[in-house]
C-alpha atoms as a PDB file:
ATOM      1  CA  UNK A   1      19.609  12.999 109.705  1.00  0.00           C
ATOM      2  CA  UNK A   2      21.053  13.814 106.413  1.00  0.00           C
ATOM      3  CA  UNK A   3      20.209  17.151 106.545  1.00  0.00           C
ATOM      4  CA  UNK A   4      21.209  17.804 110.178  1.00  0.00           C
ATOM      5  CA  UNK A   5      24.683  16.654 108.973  1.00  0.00           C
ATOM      6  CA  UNK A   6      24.866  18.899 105.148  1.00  0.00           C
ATOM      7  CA  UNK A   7      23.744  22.114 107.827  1.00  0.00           C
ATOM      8  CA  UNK A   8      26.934  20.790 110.120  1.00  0.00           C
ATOM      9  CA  UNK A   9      28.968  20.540 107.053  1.00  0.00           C
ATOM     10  CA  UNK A  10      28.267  23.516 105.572  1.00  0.00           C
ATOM     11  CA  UNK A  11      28.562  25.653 108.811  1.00  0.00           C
ATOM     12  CA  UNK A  12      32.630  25.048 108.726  1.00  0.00           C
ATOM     13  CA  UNK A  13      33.025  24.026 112.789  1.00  0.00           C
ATOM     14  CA  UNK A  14      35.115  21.156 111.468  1.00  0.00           C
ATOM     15  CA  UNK A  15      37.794  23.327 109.514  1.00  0.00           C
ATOM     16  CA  UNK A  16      39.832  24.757 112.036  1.00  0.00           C
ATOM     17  CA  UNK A  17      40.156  20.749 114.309  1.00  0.00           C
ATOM     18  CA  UNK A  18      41.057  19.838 110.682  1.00  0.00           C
ATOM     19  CA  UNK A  19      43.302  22.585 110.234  1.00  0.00           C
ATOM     20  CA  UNK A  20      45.373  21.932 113.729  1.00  0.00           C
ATOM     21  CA  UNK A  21      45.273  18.461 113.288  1.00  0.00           C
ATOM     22  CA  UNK A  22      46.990  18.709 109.679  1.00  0.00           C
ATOM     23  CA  UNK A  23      49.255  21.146 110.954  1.00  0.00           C
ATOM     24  CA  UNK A  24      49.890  19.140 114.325  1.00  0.00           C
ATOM     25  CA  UNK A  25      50.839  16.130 112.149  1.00  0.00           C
ATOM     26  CA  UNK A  26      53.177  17.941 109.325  1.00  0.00           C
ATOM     27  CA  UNK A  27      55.004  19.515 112.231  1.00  0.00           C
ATOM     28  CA  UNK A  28      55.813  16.344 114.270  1.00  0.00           C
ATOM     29  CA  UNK A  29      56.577  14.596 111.162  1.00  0.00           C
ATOM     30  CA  UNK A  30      59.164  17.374 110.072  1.00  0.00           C
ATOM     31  CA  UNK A  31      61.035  17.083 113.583  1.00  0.00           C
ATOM     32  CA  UNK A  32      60.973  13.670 113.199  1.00  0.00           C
ATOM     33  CA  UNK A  33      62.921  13.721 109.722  1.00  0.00           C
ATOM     34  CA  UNK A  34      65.249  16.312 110.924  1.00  0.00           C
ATOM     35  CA  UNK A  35      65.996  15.001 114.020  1.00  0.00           C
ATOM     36  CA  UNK A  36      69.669  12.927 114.342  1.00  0.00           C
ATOM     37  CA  UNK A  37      70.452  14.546 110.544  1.00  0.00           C
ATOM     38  CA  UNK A  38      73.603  16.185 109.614  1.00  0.00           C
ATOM     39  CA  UNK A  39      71.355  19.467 109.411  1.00  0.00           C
ATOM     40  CA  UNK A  40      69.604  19.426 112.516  1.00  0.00           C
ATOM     41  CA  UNK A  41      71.644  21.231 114.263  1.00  0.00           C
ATOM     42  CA  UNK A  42      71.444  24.278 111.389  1.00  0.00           C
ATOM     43  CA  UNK A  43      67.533  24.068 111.492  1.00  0.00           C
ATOM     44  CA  UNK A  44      67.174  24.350 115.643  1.00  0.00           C
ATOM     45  CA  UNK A  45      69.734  27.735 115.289  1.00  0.00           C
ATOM     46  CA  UNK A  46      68.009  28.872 112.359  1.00  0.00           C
ATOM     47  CA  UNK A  47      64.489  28.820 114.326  1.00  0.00           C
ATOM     48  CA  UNK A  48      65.610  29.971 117.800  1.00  0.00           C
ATOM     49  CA  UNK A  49      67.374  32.954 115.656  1.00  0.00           C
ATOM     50  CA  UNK A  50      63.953  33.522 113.714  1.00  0.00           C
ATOM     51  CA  UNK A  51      61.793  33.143 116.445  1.00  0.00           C
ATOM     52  CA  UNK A  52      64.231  36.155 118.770  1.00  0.00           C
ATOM     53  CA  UNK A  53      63.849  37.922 115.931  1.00  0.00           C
ATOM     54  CA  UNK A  54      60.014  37.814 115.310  1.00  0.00           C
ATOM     55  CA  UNK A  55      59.793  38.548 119.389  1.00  0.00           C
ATOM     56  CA  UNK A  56      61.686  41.597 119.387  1.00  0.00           C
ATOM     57  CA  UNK A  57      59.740  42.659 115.989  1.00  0.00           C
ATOM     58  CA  UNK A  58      56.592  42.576 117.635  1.00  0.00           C
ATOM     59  CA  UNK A  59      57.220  44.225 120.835  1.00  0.00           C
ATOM     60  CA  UNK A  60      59.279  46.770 119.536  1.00  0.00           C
ATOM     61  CA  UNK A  61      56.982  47.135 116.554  1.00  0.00           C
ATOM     62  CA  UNK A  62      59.846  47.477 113.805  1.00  0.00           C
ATOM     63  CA  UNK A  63      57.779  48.014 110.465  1.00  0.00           C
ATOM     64  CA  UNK A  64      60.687  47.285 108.265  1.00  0.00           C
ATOM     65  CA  UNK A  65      61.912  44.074 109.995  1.00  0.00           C
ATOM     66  CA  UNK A  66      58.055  43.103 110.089  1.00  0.00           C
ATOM     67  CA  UNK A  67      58.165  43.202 106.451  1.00  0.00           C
ATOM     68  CA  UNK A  68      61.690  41.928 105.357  1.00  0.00           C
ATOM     69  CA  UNK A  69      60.636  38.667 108.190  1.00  0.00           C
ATOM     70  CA  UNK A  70      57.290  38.392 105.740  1.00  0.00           C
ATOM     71  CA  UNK A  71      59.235  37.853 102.687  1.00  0.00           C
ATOM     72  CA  UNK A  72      61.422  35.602 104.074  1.00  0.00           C
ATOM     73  CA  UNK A  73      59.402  33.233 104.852  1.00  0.00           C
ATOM     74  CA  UNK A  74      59.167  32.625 100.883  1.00  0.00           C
ATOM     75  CA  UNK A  75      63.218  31.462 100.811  1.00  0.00           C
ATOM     76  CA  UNK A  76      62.388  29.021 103.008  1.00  0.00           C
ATOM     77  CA  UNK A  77      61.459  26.338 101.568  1.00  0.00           C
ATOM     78  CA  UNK A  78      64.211  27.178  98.868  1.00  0.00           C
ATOM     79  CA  UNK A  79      66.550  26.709 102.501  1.00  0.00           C
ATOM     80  CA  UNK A  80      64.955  23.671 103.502  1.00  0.00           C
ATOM     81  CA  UNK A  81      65.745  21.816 100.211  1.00  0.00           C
ATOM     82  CA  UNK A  82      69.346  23.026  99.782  1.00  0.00           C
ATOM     83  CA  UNK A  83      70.074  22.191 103.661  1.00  0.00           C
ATOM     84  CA  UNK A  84      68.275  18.731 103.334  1.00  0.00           C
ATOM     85  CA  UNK A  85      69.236  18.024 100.011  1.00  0.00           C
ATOM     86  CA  UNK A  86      70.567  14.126 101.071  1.00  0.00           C
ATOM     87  CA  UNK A  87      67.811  13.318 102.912  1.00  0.00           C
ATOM     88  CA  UNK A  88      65.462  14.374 100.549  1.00  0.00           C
ATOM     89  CA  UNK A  89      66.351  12.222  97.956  1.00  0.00           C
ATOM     90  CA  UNK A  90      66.714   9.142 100.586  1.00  0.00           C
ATOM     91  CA  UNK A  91      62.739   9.830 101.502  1.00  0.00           C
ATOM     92  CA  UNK A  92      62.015  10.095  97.757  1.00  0.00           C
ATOM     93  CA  UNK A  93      63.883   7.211  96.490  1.00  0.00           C
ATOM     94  CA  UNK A  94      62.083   4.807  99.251  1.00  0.00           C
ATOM     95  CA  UNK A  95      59.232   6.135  98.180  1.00  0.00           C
ATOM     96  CA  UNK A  96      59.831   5.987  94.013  1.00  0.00           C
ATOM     97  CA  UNK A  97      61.328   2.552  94.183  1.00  0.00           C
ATOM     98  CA  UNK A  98      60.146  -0.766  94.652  1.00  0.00           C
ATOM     99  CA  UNK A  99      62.056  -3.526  96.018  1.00  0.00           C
ATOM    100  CA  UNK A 100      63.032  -5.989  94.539  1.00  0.00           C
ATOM    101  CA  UNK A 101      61.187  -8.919  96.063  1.00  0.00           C
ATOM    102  CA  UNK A 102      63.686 -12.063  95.984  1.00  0.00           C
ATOM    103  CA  UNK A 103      62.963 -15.593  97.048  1.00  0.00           C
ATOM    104  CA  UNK A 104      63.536 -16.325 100.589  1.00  0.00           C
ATOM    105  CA  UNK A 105      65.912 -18.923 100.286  1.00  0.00           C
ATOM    106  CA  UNK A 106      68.471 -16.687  98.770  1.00  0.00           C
ATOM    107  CA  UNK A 107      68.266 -13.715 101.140  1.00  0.00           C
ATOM    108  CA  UNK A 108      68.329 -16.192 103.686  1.00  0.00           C
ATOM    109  CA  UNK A 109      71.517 -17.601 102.533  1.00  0.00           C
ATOM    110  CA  UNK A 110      72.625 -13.967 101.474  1.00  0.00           C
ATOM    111  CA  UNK A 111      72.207 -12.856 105.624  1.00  0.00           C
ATOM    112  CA  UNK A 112      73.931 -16.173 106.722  1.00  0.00           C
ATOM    113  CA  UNK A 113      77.183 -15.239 104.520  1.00  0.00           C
ATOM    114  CA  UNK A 114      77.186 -11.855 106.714  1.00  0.00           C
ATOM    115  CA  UNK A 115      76.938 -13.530 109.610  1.00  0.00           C
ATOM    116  CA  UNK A 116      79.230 -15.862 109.228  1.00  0.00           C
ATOM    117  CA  UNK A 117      81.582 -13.068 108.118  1.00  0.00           C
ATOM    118  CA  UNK A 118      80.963 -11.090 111.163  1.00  0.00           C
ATOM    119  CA  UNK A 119      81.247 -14.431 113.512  1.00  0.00           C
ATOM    120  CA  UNK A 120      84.779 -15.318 112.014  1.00  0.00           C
ATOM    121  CA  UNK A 121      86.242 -11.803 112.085  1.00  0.00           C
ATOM    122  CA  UNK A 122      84.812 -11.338 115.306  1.00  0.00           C
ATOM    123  CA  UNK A 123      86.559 -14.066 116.838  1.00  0.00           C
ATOM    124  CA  UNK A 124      90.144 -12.773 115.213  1.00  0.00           C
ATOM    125  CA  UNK A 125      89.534  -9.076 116.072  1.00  0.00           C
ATOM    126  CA  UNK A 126      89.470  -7.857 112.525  1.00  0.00           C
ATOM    127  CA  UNK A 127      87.447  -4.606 111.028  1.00  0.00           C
ATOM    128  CA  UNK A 128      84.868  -5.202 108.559  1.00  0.00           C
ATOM    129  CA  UNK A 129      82.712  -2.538 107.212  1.00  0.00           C
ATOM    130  CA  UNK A 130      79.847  -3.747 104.789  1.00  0.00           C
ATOM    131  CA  UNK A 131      76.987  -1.595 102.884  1.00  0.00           C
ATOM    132  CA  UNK A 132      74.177  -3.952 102.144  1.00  0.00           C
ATOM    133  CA  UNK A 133      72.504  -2.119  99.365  1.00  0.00           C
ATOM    134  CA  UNK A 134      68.797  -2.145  99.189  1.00  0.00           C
ATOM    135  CA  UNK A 135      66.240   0.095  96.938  1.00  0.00           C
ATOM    136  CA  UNK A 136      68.891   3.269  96.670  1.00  0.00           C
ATOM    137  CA  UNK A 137      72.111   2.893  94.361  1.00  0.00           C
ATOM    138  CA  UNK A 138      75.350   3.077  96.479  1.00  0.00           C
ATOM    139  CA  UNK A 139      77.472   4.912  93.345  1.00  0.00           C
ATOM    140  CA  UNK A 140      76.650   8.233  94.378  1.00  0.00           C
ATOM    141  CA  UNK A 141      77.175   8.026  98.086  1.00  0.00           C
ATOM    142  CA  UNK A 142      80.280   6.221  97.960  1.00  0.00           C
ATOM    143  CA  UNK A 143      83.160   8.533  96.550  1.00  0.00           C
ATOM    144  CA  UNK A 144      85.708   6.002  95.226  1.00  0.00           C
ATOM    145  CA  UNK A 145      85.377   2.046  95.373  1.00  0.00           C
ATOM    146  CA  UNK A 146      87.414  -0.765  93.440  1.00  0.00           C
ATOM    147  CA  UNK A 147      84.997  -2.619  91.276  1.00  0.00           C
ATOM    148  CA  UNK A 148      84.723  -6.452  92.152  1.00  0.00           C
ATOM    149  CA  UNK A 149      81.623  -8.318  90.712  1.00  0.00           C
ATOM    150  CA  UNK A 150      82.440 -11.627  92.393  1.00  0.00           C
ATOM    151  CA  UNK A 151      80.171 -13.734  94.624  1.00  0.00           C
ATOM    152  CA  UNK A 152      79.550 -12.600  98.241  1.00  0.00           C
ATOM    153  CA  UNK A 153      81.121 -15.587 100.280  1.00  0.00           C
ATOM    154  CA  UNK A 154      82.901 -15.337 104.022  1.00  0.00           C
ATOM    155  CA  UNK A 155      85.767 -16.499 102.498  1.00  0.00           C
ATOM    156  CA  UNK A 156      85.792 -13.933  99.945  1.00  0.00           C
ATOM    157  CA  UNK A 157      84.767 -11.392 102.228  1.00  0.00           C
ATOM    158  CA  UNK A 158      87.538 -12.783 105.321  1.00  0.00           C
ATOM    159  CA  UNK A 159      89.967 -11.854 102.430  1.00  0.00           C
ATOM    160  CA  UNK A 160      89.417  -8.458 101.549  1.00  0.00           C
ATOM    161  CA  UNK A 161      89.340  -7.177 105.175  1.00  0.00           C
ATOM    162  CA  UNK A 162      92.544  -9.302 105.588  1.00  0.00           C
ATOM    163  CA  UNK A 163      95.300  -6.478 107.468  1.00  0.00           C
ATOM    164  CA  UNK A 164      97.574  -5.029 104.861  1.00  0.00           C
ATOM    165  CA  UNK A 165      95.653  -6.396 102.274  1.00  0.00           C
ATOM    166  CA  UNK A 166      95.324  -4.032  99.384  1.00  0.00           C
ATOM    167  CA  UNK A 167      91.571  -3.318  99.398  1.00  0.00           C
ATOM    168  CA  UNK A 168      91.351  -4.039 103.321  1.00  0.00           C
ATOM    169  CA  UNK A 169      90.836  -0.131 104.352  1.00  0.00           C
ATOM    170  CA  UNK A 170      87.125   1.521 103.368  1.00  0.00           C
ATOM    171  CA  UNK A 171      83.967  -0.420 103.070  1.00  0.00           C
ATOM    172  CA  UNK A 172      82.534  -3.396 101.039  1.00  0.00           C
ATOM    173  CA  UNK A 173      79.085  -3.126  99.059  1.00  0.00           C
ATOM    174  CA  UNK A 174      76.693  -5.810  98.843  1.00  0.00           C
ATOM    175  CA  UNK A 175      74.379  -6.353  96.384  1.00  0.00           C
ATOM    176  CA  UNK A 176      72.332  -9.155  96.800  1.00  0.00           C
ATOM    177  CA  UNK A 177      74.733 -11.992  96.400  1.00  0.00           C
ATOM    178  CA  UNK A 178      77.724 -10.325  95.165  1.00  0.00           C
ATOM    179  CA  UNK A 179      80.634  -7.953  96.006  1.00  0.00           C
ATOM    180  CA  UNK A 180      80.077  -4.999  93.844  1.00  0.00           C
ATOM    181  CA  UNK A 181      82.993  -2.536  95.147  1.00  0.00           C
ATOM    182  CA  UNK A 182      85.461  -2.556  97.696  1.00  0.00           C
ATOM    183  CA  UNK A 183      87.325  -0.152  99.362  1.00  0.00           C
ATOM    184  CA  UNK A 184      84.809   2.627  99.351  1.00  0.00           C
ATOM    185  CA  UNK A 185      85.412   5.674 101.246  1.00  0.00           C
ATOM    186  CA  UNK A 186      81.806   6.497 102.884  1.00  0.00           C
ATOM    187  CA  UNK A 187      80.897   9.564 103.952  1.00  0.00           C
ATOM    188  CA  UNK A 188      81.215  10.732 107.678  1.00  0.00           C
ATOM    189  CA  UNK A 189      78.281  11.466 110.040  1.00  0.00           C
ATOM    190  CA  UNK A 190      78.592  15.280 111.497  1.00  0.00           C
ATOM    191  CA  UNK A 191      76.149  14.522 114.413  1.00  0.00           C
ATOM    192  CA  UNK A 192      78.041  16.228 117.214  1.00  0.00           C
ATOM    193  CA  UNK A 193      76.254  14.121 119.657  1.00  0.00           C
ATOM    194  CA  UNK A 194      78.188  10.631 119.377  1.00  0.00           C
ATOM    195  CA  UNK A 195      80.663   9.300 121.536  1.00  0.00           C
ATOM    196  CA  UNK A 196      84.086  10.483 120.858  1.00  0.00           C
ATOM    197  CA  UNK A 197      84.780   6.546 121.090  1.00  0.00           C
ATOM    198  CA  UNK A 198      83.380   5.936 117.620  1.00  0.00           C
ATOM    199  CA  UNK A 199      86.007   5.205 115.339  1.00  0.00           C
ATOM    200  CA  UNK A 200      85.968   6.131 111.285  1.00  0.00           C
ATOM    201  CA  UNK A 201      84.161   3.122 110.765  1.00  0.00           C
ATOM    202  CA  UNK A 202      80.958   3.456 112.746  1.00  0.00           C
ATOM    203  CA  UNK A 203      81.182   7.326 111.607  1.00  0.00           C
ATOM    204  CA  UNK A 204      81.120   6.181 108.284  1.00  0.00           C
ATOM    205  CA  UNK A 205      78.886   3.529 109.052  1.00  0.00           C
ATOM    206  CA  UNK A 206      76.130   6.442 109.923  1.00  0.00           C
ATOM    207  CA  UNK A 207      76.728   8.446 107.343  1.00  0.00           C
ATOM    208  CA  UNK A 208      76.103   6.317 104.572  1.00  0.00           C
ATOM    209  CA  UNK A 209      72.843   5.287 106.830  1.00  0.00           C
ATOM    210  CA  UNK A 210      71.460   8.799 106.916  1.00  0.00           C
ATOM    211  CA  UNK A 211      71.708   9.780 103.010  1.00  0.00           C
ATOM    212  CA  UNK A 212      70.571   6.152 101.744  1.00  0.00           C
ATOM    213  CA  UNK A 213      68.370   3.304 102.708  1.00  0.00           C
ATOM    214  CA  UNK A 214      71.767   1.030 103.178  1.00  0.00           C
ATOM    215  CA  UNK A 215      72.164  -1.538 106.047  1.00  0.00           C
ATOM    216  CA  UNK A 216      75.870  -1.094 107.068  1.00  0.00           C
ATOM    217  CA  UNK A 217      76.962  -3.974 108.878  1.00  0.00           C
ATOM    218  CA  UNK A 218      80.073  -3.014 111.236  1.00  0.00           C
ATOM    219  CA  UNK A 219      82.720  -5.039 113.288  1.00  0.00           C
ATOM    220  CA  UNK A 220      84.738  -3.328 115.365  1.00  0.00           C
ATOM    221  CA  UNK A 221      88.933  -3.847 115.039  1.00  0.00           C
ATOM    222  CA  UNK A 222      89.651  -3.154 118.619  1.00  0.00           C
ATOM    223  CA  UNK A 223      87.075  -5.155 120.484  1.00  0.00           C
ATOM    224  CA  UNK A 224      85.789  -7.262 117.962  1.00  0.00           C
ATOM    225  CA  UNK A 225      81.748  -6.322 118.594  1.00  0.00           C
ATOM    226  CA  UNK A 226      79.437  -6.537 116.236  1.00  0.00           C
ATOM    227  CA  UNK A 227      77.283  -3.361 115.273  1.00  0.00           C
ATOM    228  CA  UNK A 228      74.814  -1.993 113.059  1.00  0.00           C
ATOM    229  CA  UNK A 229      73.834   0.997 111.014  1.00  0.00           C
ATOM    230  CA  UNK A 230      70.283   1.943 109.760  1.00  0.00           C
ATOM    231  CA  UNK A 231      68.408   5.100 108.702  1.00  0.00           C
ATOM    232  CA  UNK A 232      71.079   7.102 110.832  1.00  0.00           C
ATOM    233  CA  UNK A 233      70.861   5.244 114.113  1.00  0.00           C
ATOM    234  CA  UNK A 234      73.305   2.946 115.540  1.00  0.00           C
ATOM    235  CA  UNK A 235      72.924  -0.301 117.270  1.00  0.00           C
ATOM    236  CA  UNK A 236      76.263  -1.184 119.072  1.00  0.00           C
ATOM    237  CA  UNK A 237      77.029  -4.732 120.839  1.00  0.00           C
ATOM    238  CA  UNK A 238      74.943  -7.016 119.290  1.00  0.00           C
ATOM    239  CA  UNK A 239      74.773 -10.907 119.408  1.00  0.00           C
ATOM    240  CA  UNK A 240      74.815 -13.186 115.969  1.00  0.00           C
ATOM    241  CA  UNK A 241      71.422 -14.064 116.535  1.00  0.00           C
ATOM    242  CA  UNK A 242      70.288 -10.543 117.122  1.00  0.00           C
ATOM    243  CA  UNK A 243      71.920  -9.228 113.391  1.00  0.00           C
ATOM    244  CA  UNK A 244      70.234 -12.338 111.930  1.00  0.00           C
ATOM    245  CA  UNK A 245      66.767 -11.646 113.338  1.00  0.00           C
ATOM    246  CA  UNK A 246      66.986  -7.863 111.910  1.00  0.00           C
ATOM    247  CA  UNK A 247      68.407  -8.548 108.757  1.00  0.00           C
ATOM    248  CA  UNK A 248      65.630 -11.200 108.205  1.00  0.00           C
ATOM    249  CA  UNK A 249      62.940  -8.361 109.222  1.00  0.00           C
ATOM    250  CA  UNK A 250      64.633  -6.126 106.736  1.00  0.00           C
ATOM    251  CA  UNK A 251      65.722  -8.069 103.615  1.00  0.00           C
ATOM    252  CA  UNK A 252      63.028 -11.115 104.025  1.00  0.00           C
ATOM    253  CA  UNK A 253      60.643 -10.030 101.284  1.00  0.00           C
ATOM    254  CA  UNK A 254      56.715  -9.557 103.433  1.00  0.00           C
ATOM    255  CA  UNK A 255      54.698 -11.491 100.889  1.00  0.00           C
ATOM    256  CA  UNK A 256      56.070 -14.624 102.444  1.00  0.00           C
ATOM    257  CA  UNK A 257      54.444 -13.640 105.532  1.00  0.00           C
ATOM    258  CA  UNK A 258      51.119 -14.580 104.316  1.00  0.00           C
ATOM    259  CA  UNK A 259      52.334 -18.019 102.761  1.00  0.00           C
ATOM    260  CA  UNK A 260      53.916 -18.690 106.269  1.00  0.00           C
ATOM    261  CA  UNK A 261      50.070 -17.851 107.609  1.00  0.00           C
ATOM    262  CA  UNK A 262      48.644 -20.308 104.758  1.00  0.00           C
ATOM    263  CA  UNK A 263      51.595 -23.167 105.800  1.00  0.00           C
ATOM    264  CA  UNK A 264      50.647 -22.432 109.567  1.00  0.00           C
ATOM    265  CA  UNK A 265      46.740 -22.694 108.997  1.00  0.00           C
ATOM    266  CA  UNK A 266      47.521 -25.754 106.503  1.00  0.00           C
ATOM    267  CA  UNK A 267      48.748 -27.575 109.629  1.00  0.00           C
ATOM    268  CA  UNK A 268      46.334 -26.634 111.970  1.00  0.00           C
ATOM    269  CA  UNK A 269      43.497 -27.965 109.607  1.00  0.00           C
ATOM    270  CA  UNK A 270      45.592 -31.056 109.527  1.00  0.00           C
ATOM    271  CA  UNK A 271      45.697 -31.354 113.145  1.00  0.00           C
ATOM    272  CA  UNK A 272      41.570 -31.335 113.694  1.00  0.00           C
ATOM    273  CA  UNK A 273      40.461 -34.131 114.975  1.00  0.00           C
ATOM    274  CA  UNK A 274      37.800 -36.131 112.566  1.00  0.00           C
ATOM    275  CA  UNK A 275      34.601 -35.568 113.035  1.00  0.00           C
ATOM    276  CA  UNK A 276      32.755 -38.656 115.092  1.00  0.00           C
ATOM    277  CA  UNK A 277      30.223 -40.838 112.660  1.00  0.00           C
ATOM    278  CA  UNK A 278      26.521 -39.705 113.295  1.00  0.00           C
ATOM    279  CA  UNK A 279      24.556 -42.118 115.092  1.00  0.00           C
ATOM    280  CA  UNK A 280      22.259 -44.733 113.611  1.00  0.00           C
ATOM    281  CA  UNK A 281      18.950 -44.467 113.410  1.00  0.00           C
ATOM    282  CA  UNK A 282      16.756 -45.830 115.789  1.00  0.00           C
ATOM    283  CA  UNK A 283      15.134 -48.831 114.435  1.00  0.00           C
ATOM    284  CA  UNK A 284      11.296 -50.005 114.775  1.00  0.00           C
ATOM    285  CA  UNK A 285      10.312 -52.459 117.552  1.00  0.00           C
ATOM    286  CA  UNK A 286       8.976 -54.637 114.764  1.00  0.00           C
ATOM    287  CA  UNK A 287      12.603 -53.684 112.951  1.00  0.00           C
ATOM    288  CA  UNK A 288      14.491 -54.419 116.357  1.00  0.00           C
ATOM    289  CA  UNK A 289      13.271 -58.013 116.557  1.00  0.00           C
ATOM    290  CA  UNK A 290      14.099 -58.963 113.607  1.00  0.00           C
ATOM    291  CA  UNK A 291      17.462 -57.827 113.872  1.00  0.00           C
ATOM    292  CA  UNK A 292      17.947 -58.975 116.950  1.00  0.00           C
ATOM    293  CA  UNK A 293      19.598 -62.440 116.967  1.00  0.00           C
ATOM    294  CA  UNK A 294      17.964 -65.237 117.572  1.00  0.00           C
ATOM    295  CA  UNK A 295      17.780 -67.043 121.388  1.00  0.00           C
ATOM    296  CA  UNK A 296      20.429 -69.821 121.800  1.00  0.00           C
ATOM    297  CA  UNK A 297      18.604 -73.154 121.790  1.00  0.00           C
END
C-alpha cells in the first residue's frame, strides 16, 4: 500500500487539483480584501481595461502589445501595494500584534461607559463619534486630535460632545479606559456606493474602519440612532443591547471562554445526584438467625 501511494505521488496527478485549488483560494481571498475598499473601484477598471486589452491582443495578434502586456504584469504587484497601501498595513498590523488581553471586569465596565454614553445622548439627540482603539495605533490615521489623558466616564464623555463646546466637533479616541484625544478629524470613506444620507460622521466613521482595526461607535445628531463601524462595514439602527452584545464579542478577551466552560462544568458536577449506597451483602441462613431478633414472649 505504501508503494501504490510513493508511484501515485511521484506520477504528479495531484499537482494541477493542488494548483487550482491554491489559485481558487488566493483569488477569492483577494476579492474579498478588495471588496468595499477605497480602491476597489480602481482595481475592477484596471482589470476590465487589461482584460479588453489582452482580448483584442490575441485576436488581432499584435506582437508588440503581446510583449509590452508580458512585462507588465511585473509592475503589478508594485500597483497593488501603492493602491492598497492602507489596507495593507491594517492586515499586517492584525496580524504582527497581539492584543492585549485585559481582565473581563474592566472591559466590561469599559463597554458599559459607551453604552451609557450612547443611551444618554441618544435620548437628547446629540452626535457622538468614538474610535475605540484596539491592536492598531490611532496617531497615524487621525490627522489632528487635542490630547486628553483623562478617564473614559459618560459624564466626561456627555461633556465633550456637549453643542458649542470647544472640542465637541471630530471624534473621541478610546483607549481602554481613558480619553486619549479629542476632536480628531478622521478620514472619509470614498465608497461611492453609500447612501447620500450618511452624514460626515458615519463617513468618517468608515473610513477610519477600513485603514485600522478601530471600533467606531456612532450616534447620529438628527435622529438620535445608534450605529456602528467595523472593518469598513456599517451597522445602522441598533438597540443598546445589540452594541453591548458586539462589543463584548469584540473586546471580551477569548481565554475567558474556557474558564466560563470550567465554571459551567463546575456546576453541573455539583448538580449530580449522589451516587445510591451499594447494597449489603446477603447474609448466611445460619448468619440471618442470629441476627434476626428474637420472638416476643
Amino acid at each position: 500500500m505504501w508503494e501504490t501511494f510513493l508511484k501515485l505521488m511521484q506520477s504528479g496527478w495531484w499537482r494541477a487539483p493542488l494548483e487550482i485549488l491554491i489559485l481558487s483560494a488566493g483569488i477569492y481571498t483577494a476579492f474579498r480584501f478588495i471588496r468595499g475598499t477605497r480602491g476597489a473601484p480602481v482595481v475592477t477598471g484596471f482589470l476590465v481595461l487589461l482584460l479588453a486589452l489582452t482580448i483584442v491582443t490575441v485576436l488581432l495578434r499584435l506582437e508588440v502589445l503581446t510583449k509590452l502586456l508580458g512585462n507588465f504584469f511585473g509592475f503589478f504587484a508594485l500597483a497593488v501595494l501603492v493602491i492598497f497601501q492602507p489596507e495593507l498595513r491594517r492586515m499586517l498590523a492584525e496580524l504582527g500584534n497581539l492584543p492585549t488581553l485585559k481582565g473581563v471586569e474592566e472591559q466590561r465596565e469599559n463597554i458599559e461607559v459607551i453604552i451609557k454614553t450612547c443611551e444618554r445622548l441618544s435620548e437628547v439627540r446629540i452626535g457622538a463619534l468614538m474610535a475605540i482603539e484596539r491592536s492598531i495605533q490611532l496617531q497615524e490615521a487621525v490627522e489632528s486630535g487635542i490630547p486628553v489623558g483623562c478617564e473614559a466616564t459618560p459624564e466626561m464623555l456627555e461633556t465633550i460632545f456637549f453643542p458649542n463646546n470647544a472640542v465637541h466637533d471630530g471624534g473621541v479616541v478610546l483607549k481602554g479606559d481613558r480619553i486619549a484625544y479629542a476632536a480628531c478629524i478622521f478620514p472619509l470613506t470614498q465608497r461611492q456606493d453609500l447612501a447620500r444620507s450618511l452624514g460626515t460622521r458615519h463617513r468618517a466613521a468608515i473610513g477610519l474602519s477600513e485603514e485600522t482595526d478601530a471600533i467606531v461607535v456612532i450616534v447620529s445628531e438628527e435622529t438620535g440612532a445608534i450605529s456602528y463601524a467595523y472593518k469598513g462595514a456599517l451597522t445602522r439602527g441598533v438597540t443598546l443591547e445589540e452594541l453591548r452584545s458586539f462589543l463584548t464579542t469584540m473586546l471580551v478577551p477569548p481565554s475567558n471562554k474556557s474558564r466560563s466552560f470550567r465554571t459551567w462544568l463546575r456546576r453541573r458536577l455539583a448538580e449530580e445526584p449522589e451516587p445510591e449506597p451499594a447494597p449489603a451483602p446477603a447474609l448466611h441462613p445460619r448468619e440471618q438467625e442470629s441476627a434476626s431478633p428474637p420472638p416476643p414472649p
